[in-house]
Protein backbone atom coordinates (compact mmCIF):
# COMPACT_ATOMS: atom_id res chain seq x y z
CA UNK A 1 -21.45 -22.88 -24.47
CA UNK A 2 -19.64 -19.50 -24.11
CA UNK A 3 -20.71 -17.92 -20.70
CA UNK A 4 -20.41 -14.33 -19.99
CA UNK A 5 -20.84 -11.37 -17.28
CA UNK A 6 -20.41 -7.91 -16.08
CA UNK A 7 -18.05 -5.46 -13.50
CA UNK A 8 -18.37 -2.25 -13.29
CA UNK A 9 -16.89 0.50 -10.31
CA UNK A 10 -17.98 5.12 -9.31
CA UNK A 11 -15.25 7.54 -6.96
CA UNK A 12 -16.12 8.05 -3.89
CA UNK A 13 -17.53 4.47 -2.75
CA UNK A 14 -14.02 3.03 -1.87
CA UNK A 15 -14.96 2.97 1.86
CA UNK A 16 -18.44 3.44 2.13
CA UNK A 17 -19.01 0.19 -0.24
CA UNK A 18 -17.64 -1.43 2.99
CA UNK A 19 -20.96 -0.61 4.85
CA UNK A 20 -23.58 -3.20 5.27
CA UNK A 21 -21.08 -5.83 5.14
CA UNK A 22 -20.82 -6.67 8.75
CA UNK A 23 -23.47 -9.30 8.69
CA UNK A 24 -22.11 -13.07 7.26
CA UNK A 25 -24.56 -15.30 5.64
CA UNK A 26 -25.81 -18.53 6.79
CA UNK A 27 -23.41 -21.67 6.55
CA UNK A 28 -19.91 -22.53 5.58
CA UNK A 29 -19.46 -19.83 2.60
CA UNK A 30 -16.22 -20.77 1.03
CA UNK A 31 -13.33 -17.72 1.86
CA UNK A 32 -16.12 -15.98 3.57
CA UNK A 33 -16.86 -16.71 7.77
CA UNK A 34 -18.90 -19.97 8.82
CA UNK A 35 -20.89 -18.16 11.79
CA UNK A 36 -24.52 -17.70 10.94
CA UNK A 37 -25.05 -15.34 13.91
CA UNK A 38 -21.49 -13.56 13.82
CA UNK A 39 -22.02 -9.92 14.15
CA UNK A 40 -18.57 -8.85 13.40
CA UNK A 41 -16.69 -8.10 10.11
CA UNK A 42 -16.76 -10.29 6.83
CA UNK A 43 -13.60 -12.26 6.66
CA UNK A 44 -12.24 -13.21 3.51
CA UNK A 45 -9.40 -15.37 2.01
CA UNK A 46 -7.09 -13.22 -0.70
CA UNK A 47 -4.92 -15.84 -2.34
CA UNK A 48 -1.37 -14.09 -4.19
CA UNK A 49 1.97 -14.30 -4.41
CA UNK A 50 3.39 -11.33 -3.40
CA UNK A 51 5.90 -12.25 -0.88
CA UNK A 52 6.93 -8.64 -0.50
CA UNK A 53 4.20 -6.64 0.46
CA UNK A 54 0.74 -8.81 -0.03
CA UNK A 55 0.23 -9.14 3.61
CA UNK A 56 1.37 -5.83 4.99
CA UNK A 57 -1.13 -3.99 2.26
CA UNK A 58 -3.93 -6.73 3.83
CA UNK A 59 -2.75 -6.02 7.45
CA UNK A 60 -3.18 -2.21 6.56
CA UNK A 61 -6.91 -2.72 4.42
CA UNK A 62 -7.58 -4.49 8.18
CA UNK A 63 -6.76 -1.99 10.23
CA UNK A 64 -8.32 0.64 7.63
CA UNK A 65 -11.71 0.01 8.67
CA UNK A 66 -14.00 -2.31 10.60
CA UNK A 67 -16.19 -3.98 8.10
CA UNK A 68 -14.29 -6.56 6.25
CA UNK A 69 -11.29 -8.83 7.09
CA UNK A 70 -8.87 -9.82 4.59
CA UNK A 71 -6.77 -13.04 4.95
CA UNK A 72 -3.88 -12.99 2.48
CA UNK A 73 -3.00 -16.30 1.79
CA UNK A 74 0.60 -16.33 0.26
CA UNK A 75 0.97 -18.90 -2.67
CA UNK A 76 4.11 -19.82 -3.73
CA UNK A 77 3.90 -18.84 -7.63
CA UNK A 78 1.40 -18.43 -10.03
CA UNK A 79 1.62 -22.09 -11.20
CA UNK A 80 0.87 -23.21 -7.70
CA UNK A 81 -1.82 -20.97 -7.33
CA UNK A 82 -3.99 -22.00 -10.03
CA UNK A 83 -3.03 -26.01 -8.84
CA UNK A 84 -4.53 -24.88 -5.29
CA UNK A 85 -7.56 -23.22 -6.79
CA UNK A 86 -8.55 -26.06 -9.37
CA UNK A 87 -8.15 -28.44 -6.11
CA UNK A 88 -10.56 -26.20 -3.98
CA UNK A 89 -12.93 -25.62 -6.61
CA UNK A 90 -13.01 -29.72 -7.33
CA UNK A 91 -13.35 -30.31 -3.69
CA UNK A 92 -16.04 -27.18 -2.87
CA UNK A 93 -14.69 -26.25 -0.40
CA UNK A 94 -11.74 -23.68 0.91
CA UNK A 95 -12.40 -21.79 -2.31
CA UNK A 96 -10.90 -18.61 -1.48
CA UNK A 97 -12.82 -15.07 -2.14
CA UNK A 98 -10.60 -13.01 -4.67
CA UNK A 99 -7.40 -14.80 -6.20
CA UNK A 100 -4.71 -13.03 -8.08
CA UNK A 101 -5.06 -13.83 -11.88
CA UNK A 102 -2.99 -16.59 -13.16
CA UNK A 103 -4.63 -17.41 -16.95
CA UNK A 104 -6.53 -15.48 -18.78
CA UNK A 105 -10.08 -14.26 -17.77
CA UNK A 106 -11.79 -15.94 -20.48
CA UNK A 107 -10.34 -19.48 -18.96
CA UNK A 108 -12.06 -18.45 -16.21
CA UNK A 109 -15.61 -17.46 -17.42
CA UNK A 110 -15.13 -21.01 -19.69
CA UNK A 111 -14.34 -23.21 -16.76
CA UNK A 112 -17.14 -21.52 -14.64
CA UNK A 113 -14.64 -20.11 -12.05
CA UNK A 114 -15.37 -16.78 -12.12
CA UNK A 115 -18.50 -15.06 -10.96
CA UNK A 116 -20.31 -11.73 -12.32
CA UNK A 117 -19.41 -9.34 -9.90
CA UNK A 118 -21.12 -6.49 -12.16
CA UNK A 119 -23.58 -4.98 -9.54
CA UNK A 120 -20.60 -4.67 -7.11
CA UNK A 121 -18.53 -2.98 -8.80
CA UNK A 122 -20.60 -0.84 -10.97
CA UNK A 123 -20.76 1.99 -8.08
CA UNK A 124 -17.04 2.15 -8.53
CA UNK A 125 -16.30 2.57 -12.10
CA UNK A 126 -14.63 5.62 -12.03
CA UNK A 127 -11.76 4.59 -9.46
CA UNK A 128 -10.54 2.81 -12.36
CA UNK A 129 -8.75 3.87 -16.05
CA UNK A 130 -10.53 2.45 -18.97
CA UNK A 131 -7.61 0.38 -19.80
CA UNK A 132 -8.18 -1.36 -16.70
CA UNK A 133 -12.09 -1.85 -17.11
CA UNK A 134 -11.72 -2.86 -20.23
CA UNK A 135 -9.62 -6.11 -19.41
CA UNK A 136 -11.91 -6.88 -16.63
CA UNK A 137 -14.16 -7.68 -19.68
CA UNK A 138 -15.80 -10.86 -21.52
CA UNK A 139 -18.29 -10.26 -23.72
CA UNK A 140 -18.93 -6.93 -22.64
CA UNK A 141 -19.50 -8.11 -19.28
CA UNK A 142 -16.99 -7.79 -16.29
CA UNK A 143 -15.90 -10.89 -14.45
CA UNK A 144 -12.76 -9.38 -13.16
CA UNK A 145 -11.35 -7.00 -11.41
CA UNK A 146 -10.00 -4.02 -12.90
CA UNK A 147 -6.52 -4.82 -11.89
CA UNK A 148 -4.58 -2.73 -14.42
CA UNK A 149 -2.77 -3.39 -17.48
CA UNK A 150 1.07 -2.01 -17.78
CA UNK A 151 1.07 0.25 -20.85
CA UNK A 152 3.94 0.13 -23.40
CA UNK A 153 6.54 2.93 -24.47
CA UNK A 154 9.46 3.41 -26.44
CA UNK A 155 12.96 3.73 -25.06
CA UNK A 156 15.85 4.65 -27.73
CA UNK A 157 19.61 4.74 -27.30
CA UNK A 158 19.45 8.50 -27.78
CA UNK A 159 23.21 8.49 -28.10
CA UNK A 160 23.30 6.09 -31.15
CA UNK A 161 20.54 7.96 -32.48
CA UNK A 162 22.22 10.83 -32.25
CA UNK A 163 25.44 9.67 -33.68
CA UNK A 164 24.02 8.13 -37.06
CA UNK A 165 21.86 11.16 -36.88
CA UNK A 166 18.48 8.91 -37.02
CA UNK A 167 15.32 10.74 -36.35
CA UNK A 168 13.09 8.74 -33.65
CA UNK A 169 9.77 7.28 -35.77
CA UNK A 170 6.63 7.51 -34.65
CA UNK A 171 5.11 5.29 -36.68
CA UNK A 172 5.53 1.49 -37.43
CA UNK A 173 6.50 2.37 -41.20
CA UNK A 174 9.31 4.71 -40.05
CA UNK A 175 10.32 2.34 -37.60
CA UNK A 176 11.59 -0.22 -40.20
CA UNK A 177 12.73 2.71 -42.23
CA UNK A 178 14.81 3.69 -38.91
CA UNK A 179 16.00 -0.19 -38.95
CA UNK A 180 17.49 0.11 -42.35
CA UNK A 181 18.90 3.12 -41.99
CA UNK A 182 21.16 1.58 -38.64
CA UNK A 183 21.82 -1.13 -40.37
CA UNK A 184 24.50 0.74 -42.56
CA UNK A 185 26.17 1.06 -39.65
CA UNK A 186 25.88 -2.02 -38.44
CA UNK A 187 23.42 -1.20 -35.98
CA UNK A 188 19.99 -3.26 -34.92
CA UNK A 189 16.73 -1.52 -34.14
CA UNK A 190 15.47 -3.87 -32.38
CA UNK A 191 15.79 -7.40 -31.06
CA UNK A 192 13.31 -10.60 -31.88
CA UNK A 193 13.72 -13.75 -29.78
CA UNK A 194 12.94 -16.55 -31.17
CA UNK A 195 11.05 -17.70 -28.34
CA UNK A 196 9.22 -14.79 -27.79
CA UNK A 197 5.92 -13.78 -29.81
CA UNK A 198 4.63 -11.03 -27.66
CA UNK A 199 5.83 -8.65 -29.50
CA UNK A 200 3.86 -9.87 -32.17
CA UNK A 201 0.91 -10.24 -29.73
CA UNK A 202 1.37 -6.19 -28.67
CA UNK A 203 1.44 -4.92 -32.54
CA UNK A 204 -1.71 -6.94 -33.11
CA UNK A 205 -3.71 -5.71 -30.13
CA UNK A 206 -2.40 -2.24 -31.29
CA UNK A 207 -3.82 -2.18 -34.71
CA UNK A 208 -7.10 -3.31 -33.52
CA UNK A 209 -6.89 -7.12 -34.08
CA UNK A 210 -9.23 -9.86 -32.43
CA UNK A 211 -7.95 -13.00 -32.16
CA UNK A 212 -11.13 -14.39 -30.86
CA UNK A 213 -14.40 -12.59 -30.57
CA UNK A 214 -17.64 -14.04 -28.91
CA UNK A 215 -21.15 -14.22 -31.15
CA UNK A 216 -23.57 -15.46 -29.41
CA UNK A 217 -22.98 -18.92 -28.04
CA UNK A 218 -19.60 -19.85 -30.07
CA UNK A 219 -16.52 -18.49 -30.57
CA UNK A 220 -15.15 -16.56 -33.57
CA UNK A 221 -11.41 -17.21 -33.99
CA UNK A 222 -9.62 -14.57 -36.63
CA UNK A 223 -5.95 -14.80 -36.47
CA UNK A 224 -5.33 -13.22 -39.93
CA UNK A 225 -7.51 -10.27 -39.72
CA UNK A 226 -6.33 -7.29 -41.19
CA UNK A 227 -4.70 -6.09 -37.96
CA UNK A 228 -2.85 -9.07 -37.14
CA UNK A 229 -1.12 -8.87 -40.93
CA UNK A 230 -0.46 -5.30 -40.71
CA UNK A 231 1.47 -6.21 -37.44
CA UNK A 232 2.86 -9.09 -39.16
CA UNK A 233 4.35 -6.87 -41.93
CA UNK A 234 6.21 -4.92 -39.73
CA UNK A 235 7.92 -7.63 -38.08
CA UNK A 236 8.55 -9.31 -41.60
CA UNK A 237 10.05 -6.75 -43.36
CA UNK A 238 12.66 -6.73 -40.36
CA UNK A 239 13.07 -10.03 -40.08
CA UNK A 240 13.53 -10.30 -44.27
CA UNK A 241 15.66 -7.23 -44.55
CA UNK A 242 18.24 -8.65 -41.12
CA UNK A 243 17.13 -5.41 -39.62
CA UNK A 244 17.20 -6.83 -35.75
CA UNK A 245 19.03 -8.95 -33.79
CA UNK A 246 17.64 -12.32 -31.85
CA UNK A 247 18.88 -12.54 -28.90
CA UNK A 248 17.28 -14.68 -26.73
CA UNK A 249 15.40 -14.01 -23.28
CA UNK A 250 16.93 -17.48 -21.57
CA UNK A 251 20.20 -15.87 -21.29
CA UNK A 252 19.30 -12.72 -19.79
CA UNK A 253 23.11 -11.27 -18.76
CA UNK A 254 24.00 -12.19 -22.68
CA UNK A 255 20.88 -9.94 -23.48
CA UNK A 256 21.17 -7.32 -21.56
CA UNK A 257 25.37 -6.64 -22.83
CA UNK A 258 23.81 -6.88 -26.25
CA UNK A 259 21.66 -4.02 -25.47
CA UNK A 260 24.19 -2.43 -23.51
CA UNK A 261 26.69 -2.29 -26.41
CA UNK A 262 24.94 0.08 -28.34
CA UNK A 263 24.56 -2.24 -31.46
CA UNK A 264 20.67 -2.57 -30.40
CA UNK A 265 19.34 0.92 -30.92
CA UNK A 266 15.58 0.50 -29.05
CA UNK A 267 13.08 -1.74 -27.87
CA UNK A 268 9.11 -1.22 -26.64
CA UNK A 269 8.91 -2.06 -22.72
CA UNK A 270 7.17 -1.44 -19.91
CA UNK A 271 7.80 0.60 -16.15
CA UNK A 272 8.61 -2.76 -14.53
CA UNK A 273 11.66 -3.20 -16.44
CA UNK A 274 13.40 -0.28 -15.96
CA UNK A 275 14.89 -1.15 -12.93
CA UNK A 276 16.29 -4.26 -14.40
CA UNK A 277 17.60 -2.28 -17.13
CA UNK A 278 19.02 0.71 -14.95
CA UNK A 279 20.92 -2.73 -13.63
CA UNK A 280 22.28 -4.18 -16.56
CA UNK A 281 22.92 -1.58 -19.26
CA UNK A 282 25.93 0.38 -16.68
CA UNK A 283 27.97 1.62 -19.87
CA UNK A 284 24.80 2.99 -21.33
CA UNK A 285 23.06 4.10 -18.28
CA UNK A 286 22.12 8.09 -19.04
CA UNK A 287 22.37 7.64 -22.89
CA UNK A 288 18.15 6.54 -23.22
CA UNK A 289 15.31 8.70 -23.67
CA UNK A 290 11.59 7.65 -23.73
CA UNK A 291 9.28 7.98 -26.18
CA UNK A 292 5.62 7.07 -27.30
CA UNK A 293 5.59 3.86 -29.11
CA UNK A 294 4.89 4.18 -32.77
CA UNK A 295 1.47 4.01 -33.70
CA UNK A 296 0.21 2.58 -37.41
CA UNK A 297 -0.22 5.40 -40.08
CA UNK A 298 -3.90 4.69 -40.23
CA UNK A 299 -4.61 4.64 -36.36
CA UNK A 300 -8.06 7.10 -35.74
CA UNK A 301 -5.91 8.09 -32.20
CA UNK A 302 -2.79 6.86 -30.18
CA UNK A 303 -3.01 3.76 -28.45
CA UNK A 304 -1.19 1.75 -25.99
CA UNK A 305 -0.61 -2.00 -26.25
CA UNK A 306 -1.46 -3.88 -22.58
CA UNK A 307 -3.01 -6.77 -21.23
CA UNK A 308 -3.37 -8.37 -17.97
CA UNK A 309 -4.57 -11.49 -15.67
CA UNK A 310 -7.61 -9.54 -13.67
CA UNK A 311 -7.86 -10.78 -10.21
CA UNK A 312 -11.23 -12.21 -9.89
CA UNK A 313 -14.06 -13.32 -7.69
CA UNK A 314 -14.85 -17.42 -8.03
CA UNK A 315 -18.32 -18.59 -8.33
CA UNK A 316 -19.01 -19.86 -4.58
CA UNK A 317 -17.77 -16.84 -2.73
CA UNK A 318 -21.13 -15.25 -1.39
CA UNK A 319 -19.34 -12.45 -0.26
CA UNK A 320 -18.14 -10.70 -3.88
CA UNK A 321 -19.14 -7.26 -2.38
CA UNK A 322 -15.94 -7.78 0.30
CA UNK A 323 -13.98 -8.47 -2.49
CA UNK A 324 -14.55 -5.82 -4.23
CA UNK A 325 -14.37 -3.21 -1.23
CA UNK A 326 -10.82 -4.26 -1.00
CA UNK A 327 -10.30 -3.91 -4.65
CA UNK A 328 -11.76 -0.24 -4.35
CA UNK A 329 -9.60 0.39 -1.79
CA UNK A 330 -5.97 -0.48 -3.51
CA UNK A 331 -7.01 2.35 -5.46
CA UNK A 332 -6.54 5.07 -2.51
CA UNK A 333 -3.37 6.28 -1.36
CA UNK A 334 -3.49 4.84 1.58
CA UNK A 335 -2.99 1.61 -0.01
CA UNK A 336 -0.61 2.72 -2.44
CA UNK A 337 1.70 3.51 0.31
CA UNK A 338 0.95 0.44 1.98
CA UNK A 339 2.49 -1.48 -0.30
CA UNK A 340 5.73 0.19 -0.21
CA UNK A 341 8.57 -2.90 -0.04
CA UNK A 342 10.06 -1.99 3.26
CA UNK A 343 13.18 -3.41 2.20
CA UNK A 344 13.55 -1.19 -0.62
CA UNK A 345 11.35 0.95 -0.02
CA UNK A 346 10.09 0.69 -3.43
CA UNK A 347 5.98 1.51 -4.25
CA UNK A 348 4.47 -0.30 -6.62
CA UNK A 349 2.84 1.94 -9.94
CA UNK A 350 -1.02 1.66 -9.73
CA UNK A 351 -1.65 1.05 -12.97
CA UNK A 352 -5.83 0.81 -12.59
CA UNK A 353 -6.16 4.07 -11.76
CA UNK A 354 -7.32 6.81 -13.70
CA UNK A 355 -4.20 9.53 -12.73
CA UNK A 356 -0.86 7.82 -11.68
CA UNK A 357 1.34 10.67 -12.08
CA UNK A 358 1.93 11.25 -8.49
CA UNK A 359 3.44 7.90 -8.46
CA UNK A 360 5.78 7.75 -11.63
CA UNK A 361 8.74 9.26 -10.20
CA UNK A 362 9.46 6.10 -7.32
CA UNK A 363 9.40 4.28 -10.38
CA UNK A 364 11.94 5.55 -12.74
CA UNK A 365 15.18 4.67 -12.08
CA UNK A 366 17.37 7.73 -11.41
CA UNK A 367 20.08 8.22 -14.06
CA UNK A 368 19.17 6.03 -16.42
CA UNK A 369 17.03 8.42 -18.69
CA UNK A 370 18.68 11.22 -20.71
CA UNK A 371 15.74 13.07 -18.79
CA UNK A 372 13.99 11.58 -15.69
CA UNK A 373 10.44 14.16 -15.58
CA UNK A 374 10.08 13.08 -19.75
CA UNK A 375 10.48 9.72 -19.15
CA UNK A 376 8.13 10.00 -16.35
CA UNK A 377 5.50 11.76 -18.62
CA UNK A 378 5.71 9.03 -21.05
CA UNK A 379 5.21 6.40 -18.49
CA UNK A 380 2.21 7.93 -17.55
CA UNK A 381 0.82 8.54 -21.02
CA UNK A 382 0.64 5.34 -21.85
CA UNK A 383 -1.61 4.25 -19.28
CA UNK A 384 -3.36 7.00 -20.57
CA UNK A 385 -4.01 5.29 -23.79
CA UNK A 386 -3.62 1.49 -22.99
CA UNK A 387 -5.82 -0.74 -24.46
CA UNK A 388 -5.99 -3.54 -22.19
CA UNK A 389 -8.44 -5.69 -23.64
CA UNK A 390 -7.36 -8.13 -25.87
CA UNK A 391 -9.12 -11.24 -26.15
CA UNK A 392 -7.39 -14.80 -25.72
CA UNK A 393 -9.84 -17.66 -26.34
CA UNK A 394 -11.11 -20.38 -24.12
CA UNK A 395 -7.78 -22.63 -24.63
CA UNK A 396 -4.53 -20.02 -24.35
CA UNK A 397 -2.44 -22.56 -22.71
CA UNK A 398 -2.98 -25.06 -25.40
CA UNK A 399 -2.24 -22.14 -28.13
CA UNK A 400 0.18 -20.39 -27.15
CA UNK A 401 2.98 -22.96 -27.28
CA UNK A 402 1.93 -23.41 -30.93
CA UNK A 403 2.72 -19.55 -31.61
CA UNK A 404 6.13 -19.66 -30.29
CA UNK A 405 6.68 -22.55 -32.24
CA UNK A 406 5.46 -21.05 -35.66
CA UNK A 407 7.11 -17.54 -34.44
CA UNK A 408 10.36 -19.07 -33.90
CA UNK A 409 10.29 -20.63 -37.34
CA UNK A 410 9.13 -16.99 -38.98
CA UNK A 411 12.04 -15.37 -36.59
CA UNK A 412 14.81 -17.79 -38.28
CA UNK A 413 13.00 -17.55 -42.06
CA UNK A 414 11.75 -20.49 -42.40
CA UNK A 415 8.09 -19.64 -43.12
CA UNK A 416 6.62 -16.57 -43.25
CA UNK A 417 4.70 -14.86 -40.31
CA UNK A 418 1.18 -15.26 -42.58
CA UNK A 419 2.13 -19.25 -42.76
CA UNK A 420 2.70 -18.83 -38.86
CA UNK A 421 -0.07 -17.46 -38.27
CA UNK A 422 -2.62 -19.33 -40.24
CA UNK A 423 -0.83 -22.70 -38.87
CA UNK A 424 -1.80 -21.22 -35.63
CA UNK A 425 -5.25 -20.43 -36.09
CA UNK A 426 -6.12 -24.58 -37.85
CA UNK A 427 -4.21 -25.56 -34.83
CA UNK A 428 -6.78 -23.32 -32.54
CA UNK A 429 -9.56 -24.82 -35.12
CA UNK A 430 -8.79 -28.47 -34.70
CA UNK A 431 -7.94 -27.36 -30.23
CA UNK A 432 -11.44 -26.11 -29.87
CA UNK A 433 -13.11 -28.71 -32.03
CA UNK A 434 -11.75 -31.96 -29.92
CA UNK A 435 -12.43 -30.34 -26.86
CA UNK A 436 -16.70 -29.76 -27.90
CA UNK A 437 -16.12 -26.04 -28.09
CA UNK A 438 -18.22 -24.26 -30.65
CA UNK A 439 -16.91 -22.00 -32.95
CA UNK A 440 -16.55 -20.62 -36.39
CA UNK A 441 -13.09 -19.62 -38.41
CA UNK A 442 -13.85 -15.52 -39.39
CA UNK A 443 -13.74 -15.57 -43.34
């Protein structure tokens, strides 16, 4: 049976949620205090893993106000994480209040670890981007957090693109026409790794596809919906044609020469990256520009491919409103700056919220771009427009392995992405049918 709920957040309410909280409820609530008569704030358990600036960002929520204590319990990955969680939630007890994400929310709403945090949030919404909302989503209903999704853009080696004379496409169609054109001078537009289908995975979500879609009490699962083979025919027409190179991800210095080289014209990324790249690309460091991704001919308005892990709230936690204040308030500046990496002194880009322009330029690396305040603008437009919500099923880690398989078989020629991706969706089939989950294949 497919279970579902609501999250919602309004401006404004990031402190004043906190009020009312002081008071703890009755007996040992799991990450919440065990003092029926305790006057004093709520305290909560926050499990993460960020080593870098998790606590200091709890220590300054703390001091922040009086209401509600956070106690950021550092994990040591995201794989350890969900062990520790699965072990508290068998045992009932030492279930923590609000845990980073570490599998997709629908996992979460399936296994019955997540709770509908709906009326707490709803006051809030409008802290938030609609990206972000709209990943805290199953079934229309919010069961996590609106955590933020990172929003893709285009980066081009303006240089090469310059030299062949190439104009930059803003559509998928162009794109390949873009690839074929470079390849005349022996020149990839992109790169494919074999190992690595979420590229794929973006394209889809971009042209509107849903993998699996809830109707009622069973699953629909649809991975060859008109989308998904309008992405696919963008990738195959590159693969067919030898348009991009596939260098693989496991080898990351090899990579990142490759794209340094100026033999791999552009890619789609993210703002995380850039650093990385800034790092690794030193001959062409200065010689990229950023750009909006391409959109399909047919789209009805720009959009952004993104998707995250929402932090969430697990069912036993009888103290979601705490949660949630805390949420609220990782919006403000106050905990933006908070979470500066003393080391580095590097903020992180809040992503959830509904304006992060003050913010892009700590995140884009100086000298990299051909022009620093465009790139910035671009960073920011795609949260703008990023999607966020992109549906994964109740059995993702079962899946998933099976699409990189069938991708890296479509990446080297020997099917076609439309075999890949129908082998993918009888594997899902057959998945969800031994396991007593009810469904129905889309027609």
């Amino acid at each position: 049976m497919i279970r579902s709920r609501a999250h919602w957040a309004t401006a404004g309410l990031a402190v004043t949620a906190l009020a009312g909280l002081s008071a703890c409820s009755a007996g040992a609530a799991p990450g919440g205090s065990t003092d029926a008569e305790a006057t004093g704030p709520v305290t909560i358990e926050v499990w993460g893993w960020n080593a870098e600036t998790g606590e200091q960002v709890a220590e300054a929520f703390n001091e922040a106000q009086d209401d509600v204590t956070v106690k950021y319990v550092l994990q040591a990955s995201n794989t350890a994480t969900q062990t520790n969680f699965q072990n508290a939630m068998e045992a009932g007890s030492g279930v923590p209040c609000l845990v980073q994400g570490f599998a997709p929310l629908t996992t979460m709403v399936v296994n019955g670890w997540a709770q509908d945090i709906t009326e707490q949030v709803e006051p809030s919404a409008d802290l938030y981007n609609a990206g972000a909302l709209a990943a805290a989503q199953v079934d229309g209903k919010y069961y996590g957090l609106p955590s933020g999704s990172d929003g893709q853009f285009y980066i081009v080696n303006q240089k090469t693109f310059d030299k062949y004379d190439v104009e930059v496409p803003t559509t998928w169609d162009e794109f390949v026409d873009v690839g074929r054109e470079l390849k005349k001078h022996d020149v990839d537009v992109t790169n494919l790794a074999g190992e690595d289908p979420s590229g794929l995975m973006n394209l889809a979500q971009q042209a509107g596809a849903e993998w699996f879609a809830i109707d009622g009490d069973q699953w629909v699962v649809n991975f060859t919906d008109e989308g998904t083979l309008a992405a696919a025919d963008v990738f195959q027409q590159l693969i067919d044609e030898d348009l991009v190179s596939n260098q693989t991800y496991m080898d990351k210095p090899a990579l990142y020469k490759y794209f340094d080289s100026g033999k791999m014209a552009s890619t789609t990324t993210q703002w995380w990256s850039l650093t990385g790249y800034q790092t690794g690309f030193p001959d062409s460091s200065g010689d990229w520009a950023a750009y909006p991704i391409p959109q399909f001919s047919d789209a009805a308005e720009p959009v952004t491919p993104g998707r995250t892990l929402p932090s969430f709230v697990p069912e036993g936690c009888e103290n979601p409103e705490a949660a949630v204040a805390f949420s609220d308030w990782l919006t403000t500046p106050e905990a933006i700056e908070a979470g500066r990496n003393e080391e580095t002194g590097a903020v992180g880009f809040p992503v959830q919220i509904p304006d992060p322009s003050a913010y892009v330029e700590e995140v884009v690396p100086k000298d990299f771009f051909v022009d620093d305040k465009a790139a910035g603008e671009e960073i920011v437009a795609a949260q703008e427009r990023v999607i966020g919500k992109f549906e994964l099923g109740p059995d993702y880690d079962a899946w998933f392995p099976e699409l990189q398989d069938q991708w890296g078989k479509a990446v080297a020629g020997e099917i076609t992405l439309e075999e890949a991706l129908t082998a993918v969706q009888e594997f899902v089939a057959a998945d969800l049918e031994s396991k007593g989950i009810s469904y129905t294949v889309a027609e």
